[in-house]
PDB file of N, CA and C in Angstrom:
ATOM      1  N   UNK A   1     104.872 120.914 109.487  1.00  0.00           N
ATOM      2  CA  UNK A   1     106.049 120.451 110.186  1.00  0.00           C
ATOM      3  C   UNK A   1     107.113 120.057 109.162  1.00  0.00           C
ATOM      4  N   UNK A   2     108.241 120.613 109.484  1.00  0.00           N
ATOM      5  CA  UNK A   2     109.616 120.500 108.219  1.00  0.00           C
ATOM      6  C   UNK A   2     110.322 118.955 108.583  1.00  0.00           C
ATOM      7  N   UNK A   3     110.431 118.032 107.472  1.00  0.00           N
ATOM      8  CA  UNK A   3     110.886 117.120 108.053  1.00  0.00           C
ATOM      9  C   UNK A   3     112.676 117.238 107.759  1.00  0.00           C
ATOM     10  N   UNK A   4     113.432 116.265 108.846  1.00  0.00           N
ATOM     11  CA  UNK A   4     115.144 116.221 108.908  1.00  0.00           C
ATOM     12  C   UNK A   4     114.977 115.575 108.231  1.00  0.00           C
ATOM     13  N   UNK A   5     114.386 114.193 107.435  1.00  0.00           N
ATOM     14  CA  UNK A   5     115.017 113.040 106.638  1.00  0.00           C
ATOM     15  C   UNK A   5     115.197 114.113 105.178  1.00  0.00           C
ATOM     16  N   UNK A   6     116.241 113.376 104.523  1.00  0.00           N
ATOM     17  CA  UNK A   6     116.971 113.774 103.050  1.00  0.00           C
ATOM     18  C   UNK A   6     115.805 113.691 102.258  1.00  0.00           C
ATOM     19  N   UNK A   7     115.164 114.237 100.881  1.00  0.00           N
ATOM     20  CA  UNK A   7     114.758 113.384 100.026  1.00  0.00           C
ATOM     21  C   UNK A   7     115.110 111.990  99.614  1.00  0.00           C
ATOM     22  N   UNK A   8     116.361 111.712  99.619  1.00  0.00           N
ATOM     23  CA  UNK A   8     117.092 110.733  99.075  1.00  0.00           C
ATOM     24  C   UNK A   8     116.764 109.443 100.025  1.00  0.00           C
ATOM     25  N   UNK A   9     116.514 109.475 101.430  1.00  0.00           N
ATOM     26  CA  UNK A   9     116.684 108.502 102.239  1.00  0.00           C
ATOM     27  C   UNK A   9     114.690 108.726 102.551  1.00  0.00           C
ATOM     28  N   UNK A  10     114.260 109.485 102.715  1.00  0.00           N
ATOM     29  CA  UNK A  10     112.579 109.582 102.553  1.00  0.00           C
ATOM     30  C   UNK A  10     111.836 108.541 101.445  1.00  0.00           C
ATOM     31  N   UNK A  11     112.726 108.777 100.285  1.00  0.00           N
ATOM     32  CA  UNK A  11     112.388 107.882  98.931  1.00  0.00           C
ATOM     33  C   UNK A  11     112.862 106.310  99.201  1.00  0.00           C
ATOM     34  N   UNK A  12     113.988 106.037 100.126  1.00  0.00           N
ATOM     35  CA  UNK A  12     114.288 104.518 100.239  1.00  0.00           C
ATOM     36  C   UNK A  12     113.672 104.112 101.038  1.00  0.00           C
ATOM     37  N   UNK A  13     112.981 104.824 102.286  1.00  0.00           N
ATOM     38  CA  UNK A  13     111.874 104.404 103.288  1.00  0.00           C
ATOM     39  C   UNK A  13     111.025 104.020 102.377  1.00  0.00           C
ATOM     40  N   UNK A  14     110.158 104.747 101.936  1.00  0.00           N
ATOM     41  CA  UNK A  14     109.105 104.902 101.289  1.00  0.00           C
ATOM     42  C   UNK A  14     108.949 103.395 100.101  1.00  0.00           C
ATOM     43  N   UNK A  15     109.859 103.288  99.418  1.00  0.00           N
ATOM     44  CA  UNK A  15     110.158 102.002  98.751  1.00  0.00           C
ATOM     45  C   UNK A  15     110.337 100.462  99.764  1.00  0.00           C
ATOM     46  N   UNK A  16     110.752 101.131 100.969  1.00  0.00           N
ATOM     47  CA  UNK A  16     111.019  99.461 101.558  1.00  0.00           C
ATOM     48  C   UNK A  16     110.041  99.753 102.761  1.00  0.00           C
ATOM     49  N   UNK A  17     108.570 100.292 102.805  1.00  0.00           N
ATOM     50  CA  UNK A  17     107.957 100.746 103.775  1.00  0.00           C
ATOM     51  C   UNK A  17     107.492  99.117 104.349  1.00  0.00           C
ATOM     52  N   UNK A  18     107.214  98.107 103.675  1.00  0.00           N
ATOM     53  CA  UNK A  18     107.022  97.123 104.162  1.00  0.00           C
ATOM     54  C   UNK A  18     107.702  96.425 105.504  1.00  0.00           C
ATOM     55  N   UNK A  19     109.279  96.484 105.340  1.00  0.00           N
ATOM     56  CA  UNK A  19     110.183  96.314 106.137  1.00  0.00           C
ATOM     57  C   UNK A  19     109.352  96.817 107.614  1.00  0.00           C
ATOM     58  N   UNK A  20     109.178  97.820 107.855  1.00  0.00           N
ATOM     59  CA  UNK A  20     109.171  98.070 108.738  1.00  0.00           C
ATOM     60  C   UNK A  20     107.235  98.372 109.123  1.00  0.00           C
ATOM     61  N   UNK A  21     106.530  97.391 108.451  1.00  0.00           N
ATOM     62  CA  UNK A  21     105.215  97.494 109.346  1.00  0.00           C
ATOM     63  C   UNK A  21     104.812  96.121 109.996  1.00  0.00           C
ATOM     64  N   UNK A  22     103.767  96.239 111.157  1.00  0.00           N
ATOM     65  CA  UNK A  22     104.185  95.076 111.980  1.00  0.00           C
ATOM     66  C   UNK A  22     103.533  93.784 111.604  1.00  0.00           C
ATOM     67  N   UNK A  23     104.190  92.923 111.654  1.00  0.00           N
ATOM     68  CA  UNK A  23     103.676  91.529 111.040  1.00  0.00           C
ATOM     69  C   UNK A  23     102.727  90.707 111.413  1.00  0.00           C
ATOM     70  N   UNK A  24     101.721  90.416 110.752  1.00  0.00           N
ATOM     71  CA  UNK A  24     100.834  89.319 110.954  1.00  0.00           C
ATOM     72  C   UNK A  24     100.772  88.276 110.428  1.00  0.00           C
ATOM     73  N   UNK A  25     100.725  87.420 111.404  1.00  0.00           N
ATOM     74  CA  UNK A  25     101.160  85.980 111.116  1.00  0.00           C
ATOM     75  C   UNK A  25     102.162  85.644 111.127  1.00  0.00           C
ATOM     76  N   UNK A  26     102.132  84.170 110.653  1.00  0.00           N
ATOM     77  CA  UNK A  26     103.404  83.269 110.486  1.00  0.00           C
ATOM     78  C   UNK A  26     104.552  84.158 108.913  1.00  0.00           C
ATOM     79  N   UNK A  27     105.724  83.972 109.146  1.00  0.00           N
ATOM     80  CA  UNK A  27     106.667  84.353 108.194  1.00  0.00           C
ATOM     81  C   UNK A  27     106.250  83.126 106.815  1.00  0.00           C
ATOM     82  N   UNK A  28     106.566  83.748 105.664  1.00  0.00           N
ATOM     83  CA  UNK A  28     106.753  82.686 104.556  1.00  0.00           C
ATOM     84  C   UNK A  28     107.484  81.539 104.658  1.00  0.00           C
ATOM     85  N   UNK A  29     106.729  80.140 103.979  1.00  0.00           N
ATOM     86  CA  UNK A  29     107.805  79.029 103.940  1.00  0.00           C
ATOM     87  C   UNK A  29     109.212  78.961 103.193  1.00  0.00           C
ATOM     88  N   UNK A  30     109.855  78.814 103.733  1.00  0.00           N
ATOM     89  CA  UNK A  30     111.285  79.441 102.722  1.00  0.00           C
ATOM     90  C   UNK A  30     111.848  77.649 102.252  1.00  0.00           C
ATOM     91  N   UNK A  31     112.859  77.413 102.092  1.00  0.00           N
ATOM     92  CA  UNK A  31     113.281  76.139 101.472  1.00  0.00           C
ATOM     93  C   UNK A  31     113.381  75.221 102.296  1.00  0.00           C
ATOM     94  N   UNK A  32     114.513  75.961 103.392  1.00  0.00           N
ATOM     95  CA  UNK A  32     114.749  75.273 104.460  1.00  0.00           C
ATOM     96  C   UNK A  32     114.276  76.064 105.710  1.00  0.00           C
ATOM     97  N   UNK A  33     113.439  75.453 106.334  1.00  0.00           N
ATOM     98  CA  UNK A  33     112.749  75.975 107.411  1.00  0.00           C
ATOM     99  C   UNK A  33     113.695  74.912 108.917  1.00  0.00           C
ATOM    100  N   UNK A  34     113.966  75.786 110.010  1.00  0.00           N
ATOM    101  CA  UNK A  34     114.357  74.955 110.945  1.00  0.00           C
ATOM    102  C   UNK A  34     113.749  74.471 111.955  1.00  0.00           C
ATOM    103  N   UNK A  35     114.428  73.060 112.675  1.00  0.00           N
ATOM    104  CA  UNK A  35     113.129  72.323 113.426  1.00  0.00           C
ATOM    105  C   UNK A  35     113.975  71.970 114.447  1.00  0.00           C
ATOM    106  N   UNK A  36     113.145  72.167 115.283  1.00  0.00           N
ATOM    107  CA  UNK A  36     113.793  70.809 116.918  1.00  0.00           C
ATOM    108  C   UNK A  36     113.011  69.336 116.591  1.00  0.00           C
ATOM    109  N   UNK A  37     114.039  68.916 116.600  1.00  0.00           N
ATOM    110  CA  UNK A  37     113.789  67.315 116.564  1.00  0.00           C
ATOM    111  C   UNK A  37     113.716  66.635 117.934  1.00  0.00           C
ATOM    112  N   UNK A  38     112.694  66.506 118.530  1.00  0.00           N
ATOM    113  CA  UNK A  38     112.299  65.862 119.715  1.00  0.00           C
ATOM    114  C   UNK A  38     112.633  64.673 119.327  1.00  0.00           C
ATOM    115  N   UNK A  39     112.919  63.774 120.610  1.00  0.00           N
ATOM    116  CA  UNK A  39     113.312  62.096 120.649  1.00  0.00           C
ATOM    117  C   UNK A  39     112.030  61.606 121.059  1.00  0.00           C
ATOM    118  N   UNK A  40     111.352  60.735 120.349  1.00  0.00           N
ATOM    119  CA  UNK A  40     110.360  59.707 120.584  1.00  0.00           C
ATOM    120  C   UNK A  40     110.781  59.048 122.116  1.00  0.00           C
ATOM    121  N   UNK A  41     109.088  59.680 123.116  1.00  0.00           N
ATOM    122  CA  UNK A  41     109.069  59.073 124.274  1.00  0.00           C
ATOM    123  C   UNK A  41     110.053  59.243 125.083  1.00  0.00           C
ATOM    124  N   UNK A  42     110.905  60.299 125.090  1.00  0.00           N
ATOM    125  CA  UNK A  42     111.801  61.711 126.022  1.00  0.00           C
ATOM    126  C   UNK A  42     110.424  62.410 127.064  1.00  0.00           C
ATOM    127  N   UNK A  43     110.747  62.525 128.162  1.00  0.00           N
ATOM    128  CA  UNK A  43     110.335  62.946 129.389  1.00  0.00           C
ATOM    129  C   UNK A  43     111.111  64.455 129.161  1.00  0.00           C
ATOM    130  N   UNK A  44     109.955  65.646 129.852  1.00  0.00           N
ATOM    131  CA  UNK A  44     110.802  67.143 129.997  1.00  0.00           C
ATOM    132  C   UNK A  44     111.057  66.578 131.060  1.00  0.00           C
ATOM    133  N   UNK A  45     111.934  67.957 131.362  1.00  0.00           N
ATOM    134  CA  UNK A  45     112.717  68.057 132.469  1.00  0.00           C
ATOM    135  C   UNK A  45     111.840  68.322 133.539  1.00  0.00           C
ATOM    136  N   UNK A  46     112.264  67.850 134.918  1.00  0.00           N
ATOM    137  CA  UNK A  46     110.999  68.725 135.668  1.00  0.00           C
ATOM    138  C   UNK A  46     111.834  69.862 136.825  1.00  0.00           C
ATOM    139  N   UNK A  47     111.927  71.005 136.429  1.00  0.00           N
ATOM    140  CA  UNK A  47     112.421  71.949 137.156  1.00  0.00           C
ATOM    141  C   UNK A  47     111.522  73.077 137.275  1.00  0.00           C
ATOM    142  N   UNK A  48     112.013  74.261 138.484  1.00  0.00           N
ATOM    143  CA  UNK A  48     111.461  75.124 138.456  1.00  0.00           C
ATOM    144  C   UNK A  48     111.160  76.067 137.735  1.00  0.00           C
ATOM    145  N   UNK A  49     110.129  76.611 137.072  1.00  0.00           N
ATOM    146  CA  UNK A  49     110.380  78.233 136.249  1.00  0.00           C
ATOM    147  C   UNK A  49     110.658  79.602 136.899  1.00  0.00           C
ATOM    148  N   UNK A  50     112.067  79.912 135.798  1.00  0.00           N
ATOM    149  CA  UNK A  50     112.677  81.250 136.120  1.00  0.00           C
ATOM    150  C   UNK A  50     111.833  81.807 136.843  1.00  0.00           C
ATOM    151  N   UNK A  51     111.524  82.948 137.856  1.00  0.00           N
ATOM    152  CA  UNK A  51     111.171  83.944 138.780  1.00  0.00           C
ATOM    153  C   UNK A  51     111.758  85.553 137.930  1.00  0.00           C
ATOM    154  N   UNK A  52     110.545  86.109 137.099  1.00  0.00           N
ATOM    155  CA  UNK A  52     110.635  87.459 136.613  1.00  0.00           C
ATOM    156  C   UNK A  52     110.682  88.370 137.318  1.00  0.00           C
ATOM    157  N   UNK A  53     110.965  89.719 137.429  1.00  0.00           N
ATOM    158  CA  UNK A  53     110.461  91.092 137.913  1.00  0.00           C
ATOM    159  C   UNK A  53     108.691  91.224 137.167  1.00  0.00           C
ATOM    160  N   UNK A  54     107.949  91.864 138.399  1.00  0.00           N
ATOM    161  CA  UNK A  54     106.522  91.588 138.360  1.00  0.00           C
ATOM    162  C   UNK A  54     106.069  92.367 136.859  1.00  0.00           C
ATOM    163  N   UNK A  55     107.116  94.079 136.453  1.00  0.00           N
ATOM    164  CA  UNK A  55     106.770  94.215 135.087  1.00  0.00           C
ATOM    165  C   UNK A  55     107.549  93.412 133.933  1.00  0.00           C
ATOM    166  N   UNK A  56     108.575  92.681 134.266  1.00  0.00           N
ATOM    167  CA  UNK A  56     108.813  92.005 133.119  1.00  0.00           C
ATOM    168  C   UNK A  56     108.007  90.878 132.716  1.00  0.00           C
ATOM    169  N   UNK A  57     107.252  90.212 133.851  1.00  0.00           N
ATOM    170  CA  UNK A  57     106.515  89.395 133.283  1.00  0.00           C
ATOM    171  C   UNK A  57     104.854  89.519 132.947  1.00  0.00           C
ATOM    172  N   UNK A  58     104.228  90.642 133.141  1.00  0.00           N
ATOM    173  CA  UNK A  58     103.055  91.663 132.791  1.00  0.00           C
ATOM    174  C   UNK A  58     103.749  91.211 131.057  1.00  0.00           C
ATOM    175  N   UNK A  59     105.345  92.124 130.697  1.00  0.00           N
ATOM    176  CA  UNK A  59     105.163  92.320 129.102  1.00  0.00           C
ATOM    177  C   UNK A  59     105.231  91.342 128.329  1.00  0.00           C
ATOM    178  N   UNK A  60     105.999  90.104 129.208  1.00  0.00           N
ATOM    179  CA  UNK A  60     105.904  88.457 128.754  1.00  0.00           C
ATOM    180  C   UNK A  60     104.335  87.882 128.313  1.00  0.00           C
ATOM    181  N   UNK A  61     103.830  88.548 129.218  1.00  0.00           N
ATOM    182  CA  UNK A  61     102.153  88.021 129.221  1.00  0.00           C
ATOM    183  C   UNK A  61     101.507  88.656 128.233  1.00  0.00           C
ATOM    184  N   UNK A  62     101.666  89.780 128.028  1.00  0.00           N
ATOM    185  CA  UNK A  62     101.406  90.803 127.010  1.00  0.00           C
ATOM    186  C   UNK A  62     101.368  89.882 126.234  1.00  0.00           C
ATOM    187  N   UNK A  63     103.105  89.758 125.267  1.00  0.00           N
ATOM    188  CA  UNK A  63     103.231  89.480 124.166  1.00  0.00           C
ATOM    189  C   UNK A  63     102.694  87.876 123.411  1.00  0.00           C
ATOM    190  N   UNK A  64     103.265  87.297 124.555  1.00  0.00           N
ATOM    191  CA  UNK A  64     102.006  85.925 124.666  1.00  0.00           C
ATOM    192  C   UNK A  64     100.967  86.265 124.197  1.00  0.00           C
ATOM    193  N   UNK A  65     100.123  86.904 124.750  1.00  0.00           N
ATOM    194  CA  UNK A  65      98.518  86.994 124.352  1.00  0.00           C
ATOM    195  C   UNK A  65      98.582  87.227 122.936  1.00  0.00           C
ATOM    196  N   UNK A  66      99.700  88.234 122.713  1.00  0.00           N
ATOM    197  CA  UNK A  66      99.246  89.439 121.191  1.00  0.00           C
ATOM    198  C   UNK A  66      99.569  87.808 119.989  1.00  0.00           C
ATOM    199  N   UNK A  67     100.323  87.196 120.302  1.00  0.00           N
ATOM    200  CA  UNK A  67     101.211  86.513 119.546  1.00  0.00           C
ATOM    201  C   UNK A  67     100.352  85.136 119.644  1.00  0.00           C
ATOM    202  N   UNK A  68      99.799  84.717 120.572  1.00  0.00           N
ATOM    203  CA  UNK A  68      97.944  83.834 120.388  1.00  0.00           C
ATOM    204  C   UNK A  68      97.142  84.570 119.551  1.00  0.00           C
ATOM    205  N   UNK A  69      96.966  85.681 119.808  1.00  0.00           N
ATOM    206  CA  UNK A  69      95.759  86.421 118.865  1.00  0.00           C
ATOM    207  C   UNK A  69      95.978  86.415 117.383  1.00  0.00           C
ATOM    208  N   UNK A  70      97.385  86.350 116.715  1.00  0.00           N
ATOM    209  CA  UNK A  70      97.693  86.776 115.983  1.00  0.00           C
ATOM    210  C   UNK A  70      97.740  85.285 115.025  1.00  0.00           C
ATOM    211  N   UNK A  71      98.252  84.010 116.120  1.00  0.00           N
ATOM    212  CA  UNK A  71      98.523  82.804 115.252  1.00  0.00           C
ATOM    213  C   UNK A  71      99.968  82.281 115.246  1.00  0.00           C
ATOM    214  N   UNK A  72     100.481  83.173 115.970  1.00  0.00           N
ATOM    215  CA  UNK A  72     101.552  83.061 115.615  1.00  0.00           C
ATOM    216  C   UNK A  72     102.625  81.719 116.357  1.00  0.00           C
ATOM    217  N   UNK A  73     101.969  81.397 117.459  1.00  0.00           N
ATOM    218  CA  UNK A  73     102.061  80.421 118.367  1.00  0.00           C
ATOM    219  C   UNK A  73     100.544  80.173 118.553  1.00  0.00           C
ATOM    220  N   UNK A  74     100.540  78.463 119.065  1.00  0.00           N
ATOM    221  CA  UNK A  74      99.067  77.903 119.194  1.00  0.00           C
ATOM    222  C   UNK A  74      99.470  77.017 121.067  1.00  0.00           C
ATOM    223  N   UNK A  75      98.306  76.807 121.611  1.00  0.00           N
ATOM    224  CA  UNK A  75      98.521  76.075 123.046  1.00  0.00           C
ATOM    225  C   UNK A  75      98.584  74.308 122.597  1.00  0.00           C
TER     226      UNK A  75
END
């Protein structure tokens, strides 16, 4: 199979192939990392949750799971 990419742009993939494979885990600690600062002894809100379309929230659930499995969020 003949490939369309250039040599030229095949060779800059190929060098930054990292970029683009899929990540596991948490990202590196960088200097400044950002935070929500919760207020000591603040109540949530108590409202209803949004109402999805039945496949948008199948891929919500999806990614949830993949993204537990992975570490990437904890319960």
């Amino acid at each position: 199979m003949k490939s369309s990419i250039s040599l030229h742009l095949q060779k800059v993939l190929d060098d930054h192939s990292k970029v683009f494979e899929t990540p596991k885990g948490l990202p590196p600690i960088h200097d400044h990392d950002h935070a929500i600062h919760l207020i000591p002894g603040s109540v949530t809100p108590k409202i209803k949750p949004y109402r999805y379309p039945y496949a948008q929230r199948s891929e919500i659930e999806y990614m949830v799971a993949n993204m537990l499995d992975v570490g990437i969020i904890m319960l």
